[in-house]
PDB file of N, CA and C in Angstrom:
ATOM      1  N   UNK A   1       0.849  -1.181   0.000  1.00  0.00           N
ATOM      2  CA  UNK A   1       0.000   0.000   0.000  1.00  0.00           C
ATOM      3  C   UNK A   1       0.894   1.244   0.000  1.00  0.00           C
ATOM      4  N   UNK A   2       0.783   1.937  -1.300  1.00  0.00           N
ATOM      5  CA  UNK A   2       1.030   3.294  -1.142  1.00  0.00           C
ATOM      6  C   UNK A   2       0.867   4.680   0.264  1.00  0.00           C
ATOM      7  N   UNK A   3       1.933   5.170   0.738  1.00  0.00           N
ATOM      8  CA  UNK A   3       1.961   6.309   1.681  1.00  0.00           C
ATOM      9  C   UNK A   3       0.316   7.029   1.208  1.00  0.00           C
ATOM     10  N   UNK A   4       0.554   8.336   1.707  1.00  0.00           N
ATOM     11  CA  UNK A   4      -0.403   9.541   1.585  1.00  0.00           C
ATOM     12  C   UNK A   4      -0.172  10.179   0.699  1.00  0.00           C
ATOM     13  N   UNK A   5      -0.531  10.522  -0.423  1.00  0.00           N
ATOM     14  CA  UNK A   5      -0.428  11.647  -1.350  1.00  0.00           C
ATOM     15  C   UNK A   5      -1.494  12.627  -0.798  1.00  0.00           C
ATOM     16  N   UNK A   6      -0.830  14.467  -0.679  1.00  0.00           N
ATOM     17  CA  UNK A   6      -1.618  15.383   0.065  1.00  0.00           C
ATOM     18  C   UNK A   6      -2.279  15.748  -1.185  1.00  0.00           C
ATOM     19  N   UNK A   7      -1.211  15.551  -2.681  1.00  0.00           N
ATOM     20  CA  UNK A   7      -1.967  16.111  -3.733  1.00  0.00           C
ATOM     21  C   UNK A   7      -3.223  15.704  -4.639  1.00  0.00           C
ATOM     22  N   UNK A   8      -3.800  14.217  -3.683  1.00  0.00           N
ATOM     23  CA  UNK A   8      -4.685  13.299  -4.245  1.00  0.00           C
ATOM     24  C   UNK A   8      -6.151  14.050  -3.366  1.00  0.00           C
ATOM     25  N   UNK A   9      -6.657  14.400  -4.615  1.00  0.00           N
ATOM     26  CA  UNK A   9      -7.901  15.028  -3.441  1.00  0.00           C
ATOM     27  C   UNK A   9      -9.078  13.478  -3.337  1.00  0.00           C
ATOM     28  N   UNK A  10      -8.820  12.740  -3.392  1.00  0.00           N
ATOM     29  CA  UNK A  10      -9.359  11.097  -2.862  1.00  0.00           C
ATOM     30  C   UNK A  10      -8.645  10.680  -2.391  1.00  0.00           C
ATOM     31  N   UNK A  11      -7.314  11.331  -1.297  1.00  0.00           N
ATOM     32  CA  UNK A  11      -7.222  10.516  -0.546  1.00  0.00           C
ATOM     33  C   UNK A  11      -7.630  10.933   0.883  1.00  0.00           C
ATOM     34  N   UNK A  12      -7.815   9.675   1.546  1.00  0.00           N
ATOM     35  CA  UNK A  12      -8.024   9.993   2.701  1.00  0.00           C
ATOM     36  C   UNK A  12      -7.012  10.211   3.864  1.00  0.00           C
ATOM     37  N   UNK A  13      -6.849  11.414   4.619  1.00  0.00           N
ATOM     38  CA  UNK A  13      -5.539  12.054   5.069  1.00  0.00           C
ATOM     39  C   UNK A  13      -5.427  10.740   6.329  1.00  0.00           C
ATOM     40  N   UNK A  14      -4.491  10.448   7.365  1.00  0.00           N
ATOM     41  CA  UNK A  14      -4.446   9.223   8.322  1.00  0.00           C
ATOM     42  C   UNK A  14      -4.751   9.817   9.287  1.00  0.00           C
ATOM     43  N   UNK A  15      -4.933   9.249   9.829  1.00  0.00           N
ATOM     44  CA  UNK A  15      -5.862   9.811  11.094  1.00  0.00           C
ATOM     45  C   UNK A  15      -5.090  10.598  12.435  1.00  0.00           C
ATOM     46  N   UNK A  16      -4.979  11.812  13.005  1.00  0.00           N
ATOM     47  CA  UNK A  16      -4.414  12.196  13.675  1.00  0.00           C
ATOM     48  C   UNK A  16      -5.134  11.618  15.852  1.00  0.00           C
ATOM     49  N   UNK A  17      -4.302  11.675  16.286  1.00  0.00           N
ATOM     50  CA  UNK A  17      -4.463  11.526  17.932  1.00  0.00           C
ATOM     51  C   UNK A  17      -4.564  12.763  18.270  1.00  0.00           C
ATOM     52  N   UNK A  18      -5.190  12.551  19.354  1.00  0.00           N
ATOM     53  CA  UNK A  18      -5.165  14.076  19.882  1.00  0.00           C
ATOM     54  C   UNK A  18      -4.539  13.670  21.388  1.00  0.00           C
ATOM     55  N   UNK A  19      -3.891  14.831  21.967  1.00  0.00           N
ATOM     56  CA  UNK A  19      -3.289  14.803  23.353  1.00  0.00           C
ATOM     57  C   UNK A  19      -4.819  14.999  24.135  1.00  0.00           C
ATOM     58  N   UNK A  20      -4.976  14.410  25.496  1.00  0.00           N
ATOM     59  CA  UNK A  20      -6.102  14.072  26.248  1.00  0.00           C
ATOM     60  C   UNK A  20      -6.214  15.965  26.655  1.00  0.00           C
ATOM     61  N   UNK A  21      -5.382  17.272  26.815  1.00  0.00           N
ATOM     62  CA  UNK A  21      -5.934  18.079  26.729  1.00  0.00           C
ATOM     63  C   UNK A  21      -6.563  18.559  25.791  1.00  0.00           C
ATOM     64  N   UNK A  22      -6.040  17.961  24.380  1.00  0.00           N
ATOM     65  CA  UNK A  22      -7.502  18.499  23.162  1.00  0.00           C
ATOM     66  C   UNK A  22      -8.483  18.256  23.428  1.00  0.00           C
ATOM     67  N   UNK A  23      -8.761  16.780  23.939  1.00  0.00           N
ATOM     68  CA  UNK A  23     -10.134  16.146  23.783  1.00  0.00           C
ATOM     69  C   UNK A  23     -10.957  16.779  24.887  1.00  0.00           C
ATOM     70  N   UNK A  24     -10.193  17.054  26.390  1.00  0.00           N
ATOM     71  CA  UNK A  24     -10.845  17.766  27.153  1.00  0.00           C
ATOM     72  C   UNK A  24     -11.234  19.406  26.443  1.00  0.00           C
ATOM     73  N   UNK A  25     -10.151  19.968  25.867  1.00  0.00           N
ATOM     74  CA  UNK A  25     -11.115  21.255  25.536  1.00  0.00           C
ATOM     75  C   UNK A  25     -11.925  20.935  23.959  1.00  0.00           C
ATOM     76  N   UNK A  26     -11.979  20.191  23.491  1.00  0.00           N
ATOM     77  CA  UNK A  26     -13.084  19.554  22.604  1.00  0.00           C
ATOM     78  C   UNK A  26     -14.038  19.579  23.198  1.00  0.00           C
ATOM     79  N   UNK A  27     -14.357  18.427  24.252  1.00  0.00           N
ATOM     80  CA  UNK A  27     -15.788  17.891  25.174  1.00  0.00           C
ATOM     81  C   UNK A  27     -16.596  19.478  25.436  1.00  0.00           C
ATOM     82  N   UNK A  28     -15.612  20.631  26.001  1.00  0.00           N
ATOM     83  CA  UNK A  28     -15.707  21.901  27.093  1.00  0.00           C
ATOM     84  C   UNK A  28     -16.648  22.353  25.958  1.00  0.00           C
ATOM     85  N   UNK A  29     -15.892  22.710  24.673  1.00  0.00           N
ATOM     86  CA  UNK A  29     -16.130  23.232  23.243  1.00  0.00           C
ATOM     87  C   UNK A  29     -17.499  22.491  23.069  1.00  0.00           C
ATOM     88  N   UNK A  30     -17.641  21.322  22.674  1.00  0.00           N
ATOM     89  CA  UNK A  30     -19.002  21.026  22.403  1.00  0.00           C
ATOM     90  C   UNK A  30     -20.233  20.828  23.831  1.00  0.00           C
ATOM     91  N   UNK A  31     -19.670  21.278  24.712  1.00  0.00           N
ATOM     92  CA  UNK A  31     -20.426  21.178  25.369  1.00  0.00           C
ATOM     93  C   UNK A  31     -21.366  22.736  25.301  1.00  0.00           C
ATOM     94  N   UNK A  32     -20.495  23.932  25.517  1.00  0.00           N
ATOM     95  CA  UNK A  32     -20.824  24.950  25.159  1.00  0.00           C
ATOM     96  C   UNK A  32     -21.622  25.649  23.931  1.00  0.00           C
ATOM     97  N   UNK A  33     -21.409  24.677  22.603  1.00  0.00           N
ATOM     98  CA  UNK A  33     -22.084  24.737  21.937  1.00  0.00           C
ATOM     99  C   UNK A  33     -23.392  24.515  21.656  1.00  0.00           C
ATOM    100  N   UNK A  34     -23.808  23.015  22.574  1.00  0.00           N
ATOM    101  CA  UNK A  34     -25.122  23.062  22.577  1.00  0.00           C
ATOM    102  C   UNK A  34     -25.536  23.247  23.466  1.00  0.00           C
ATOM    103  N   UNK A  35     -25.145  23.730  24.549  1.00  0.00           N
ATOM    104  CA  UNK A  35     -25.819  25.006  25.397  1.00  0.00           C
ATOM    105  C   UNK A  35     -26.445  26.381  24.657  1.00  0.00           C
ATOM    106  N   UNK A  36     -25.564  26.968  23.914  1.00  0.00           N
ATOM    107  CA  UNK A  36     -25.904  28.390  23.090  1.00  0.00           C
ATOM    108  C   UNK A  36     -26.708  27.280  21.787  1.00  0.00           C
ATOM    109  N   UNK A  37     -26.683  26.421  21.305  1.00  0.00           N
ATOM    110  CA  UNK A  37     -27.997  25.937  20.254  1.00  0.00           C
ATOM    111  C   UNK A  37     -29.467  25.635  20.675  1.00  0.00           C
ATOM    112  N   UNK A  38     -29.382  25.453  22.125  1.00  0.00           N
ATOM    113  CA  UNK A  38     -30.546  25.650  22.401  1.00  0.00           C
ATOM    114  C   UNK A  38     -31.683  26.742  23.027  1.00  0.00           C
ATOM    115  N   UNK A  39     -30.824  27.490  22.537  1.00  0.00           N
ATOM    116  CA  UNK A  39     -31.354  29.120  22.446  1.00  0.00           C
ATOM    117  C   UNK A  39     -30.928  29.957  21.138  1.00  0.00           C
ATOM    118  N   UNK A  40     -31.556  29.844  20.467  1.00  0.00           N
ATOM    119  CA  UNK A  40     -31.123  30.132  18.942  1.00  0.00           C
ATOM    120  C   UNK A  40     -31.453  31.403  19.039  1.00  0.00           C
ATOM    121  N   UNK A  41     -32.404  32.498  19.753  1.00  0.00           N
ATOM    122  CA  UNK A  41     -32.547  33.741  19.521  1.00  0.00           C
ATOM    123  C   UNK A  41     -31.525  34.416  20.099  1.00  0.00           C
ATOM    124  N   UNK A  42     -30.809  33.691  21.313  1.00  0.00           N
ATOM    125  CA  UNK A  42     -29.782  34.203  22.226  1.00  0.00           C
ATOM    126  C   UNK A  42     -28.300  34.534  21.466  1.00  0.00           C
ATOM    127  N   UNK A  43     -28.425  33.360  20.436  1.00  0.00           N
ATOM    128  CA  UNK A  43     -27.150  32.894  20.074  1.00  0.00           C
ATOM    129  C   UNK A  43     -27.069  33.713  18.715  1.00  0.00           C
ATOM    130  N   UNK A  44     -28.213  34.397  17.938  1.00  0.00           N
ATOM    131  CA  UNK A  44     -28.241  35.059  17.370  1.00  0.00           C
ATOM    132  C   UNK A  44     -27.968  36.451  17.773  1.00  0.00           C
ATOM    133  N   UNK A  45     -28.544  37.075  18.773  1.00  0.00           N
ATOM    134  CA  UNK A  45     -28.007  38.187  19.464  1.00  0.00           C
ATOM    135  C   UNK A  45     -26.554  37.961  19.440  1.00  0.00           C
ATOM    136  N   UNK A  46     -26.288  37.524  19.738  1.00  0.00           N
ATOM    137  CA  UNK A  46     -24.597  36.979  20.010  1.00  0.00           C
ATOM    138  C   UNK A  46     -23.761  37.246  18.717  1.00  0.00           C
ATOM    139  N   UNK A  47     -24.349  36.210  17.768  1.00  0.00           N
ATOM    140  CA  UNK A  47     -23.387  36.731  16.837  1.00  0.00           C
ATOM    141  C   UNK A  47     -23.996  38.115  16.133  1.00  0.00           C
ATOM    142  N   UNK A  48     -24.771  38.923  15.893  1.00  0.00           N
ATOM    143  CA  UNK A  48     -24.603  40.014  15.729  1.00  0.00           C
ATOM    144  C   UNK A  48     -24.238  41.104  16.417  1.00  0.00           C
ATOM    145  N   UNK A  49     -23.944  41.080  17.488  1.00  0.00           N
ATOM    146  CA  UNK A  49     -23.469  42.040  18.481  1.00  0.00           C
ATOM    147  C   UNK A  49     -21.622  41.835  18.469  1.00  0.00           C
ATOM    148  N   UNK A  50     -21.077  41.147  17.397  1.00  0.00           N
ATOM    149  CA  UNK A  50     -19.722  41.013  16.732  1.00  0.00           C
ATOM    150  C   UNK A  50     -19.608  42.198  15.954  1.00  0.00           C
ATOM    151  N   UNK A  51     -18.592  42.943  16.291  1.00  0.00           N
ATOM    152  CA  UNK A  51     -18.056  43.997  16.069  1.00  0.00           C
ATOM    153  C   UNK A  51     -17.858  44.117  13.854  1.00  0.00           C
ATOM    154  N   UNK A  52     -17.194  42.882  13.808  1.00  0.00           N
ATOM    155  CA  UNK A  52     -17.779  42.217  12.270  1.00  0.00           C
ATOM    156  C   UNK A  52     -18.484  42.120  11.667  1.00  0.00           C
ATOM    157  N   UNK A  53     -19.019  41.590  12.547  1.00  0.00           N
ATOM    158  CA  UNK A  53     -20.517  41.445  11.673  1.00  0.00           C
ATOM    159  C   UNK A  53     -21.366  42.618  11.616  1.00  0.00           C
ATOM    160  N   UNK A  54     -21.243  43.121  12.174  1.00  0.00           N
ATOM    161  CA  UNK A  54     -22.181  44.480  12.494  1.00  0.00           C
ATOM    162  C   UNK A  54     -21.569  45.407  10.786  1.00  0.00           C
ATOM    163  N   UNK A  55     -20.406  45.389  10.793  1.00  0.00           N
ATOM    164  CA  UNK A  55     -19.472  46.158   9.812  1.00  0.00           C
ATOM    165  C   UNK A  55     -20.221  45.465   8.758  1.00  0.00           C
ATOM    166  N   UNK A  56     -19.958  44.107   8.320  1.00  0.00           N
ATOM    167  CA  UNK A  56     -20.289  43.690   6.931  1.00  0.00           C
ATOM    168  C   UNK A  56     -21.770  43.266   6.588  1.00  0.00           C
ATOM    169  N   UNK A  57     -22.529  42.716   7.262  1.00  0.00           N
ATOM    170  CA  UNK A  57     -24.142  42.294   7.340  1.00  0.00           C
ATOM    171  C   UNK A  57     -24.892  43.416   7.866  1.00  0.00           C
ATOM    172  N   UNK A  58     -24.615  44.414   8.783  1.00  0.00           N
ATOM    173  CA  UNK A  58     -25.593  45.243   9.158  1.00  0.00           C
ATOM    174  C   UNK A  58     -26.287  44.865  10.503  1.00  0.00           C
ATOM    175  N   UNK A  59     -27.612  45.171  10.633  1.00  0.00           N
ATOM    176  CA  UNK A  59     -28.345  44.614  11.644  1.00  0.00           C
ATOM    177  C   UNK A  59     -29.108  43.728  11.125  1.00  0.00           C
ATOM    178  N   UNK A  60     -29.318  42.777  12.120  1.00  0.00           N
ATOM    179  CA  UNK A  60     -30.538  41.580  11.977  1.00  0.00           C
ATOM    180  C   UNK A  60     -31.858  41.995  11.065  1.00  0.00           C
ATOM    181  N   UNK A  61     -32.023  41.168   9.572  1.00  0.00           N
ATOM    182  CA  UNK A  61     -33.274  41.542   9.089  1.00  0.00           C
ATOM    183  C   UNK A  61     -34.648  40.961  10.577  1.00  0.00           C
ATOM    184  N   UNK A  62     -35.421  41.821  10.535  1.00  0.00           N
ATOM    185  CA  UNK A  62     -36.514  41.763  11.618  1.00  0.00           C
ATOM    186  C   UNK A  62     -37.424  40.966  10.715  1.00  0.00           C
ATOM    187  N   UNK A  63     -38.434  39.617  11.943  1.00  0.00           N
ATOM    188  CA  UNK A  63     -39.212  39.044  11.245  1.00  0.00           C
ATOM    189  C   UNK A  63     -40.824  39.896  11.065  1.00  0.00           C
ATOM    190  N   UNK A  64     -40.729  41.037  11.881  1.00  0.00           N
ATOM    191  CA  UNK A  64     -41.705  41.719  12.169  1.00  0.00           C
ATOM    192  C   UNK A  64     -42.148  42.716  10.985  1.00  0.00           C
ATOM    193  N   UNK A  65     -41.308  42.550  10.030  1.00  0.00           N
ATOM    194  CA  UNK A  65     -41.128  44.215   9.269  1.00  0.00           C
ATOM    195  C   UNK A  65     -41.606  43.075   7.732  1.00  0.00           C
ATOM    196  N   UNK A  66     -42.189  43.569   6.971  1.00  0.00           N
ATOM    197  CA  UNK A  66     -42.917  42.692   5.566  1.00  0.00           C
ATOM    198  C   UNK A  66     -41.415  43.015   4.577  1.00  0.00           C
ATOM    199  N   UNK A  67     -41.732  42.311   3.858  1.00  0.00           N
ATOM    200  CA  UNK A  67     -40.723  42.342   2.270  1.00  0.00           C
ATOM    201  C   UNK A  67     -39.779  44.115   1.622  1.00  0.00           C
ATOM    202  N   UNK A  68     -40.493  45.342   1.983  1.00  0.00           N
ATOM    203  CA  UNK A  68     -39.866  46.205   1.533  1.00  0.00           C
ATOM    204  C   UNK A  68     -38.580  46.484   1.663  1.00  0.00           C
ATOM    205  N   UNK A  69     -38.235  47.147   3.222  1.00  0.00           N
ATOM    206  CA  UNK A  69     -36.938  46.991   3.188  1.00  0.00           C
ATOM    207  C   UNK A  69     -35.551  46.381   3.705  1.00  0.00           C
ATOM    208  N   UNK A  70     -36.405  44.911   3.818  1.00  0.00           N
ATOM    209  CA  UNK A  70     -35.643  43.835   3.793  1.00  0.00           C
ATOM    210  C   UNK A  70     -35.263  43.236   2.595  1.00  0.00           C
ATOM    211  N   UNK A  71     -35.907  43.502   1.482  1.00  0.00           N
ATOM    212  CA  UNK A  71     -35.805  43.347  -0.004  1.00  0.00           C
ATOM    213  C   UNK A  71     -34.262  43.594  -0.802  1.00  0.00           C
ATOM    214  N   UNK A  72     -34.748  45.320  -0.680  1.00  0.00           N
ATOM    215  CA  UNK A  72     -33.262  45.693  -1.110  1.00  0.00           C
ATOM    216  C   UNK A  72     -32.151  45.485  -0.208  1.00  0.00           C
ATOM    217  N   UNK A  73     -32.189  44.806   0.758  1.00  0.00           N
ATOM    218  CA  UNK A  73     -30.690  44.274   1.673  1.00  0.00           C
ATOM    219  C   UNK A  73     -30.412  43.486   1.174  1.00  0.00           C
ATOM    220  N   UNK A  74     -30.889  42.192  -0.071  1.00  0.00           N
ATOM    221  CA  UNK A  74     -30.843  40.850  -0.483  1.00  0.00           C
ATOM    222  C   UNK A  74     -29.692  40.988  -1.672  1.00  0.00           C
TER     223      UNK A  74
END
């Protein structure tokens, strides 16, 4: 069996280990995550209140406001 070619986009890369502190801040990481997924309006506040995002997207289209001028933001 042939090594790894990186330049084969079918191959499949070998599998890396992780040191037992990745996996602990992995577990921390997904644990946190679906904490903030089960509040999706929260987690939306969240990411628009990113200094970024605010710059390139604007503010949150509102579900309250009809088609006009949420339109031309598209």
């Amino acid at each position: 069996m042939a090594g790894f070619d990186p330049l084969d986009p079918g191959a499949d890369p070998p599998a890396r280990a992780l040191t037992g502190d990745q996996v602990k801040r992995c577990k921390k990481a997904l644990k946190a995550l679906e904490k903030k997924l089960r509040e999706p309006t929260a987690l939306s506040k969240e990411f628009y209140s990113l200094p970024v995002t605010k710059l390139l997207l604007g503010p949150p289209l509102s579900t309250s406001r009809c088609c006009g001028d949420n339109y031309a933001r598209i």
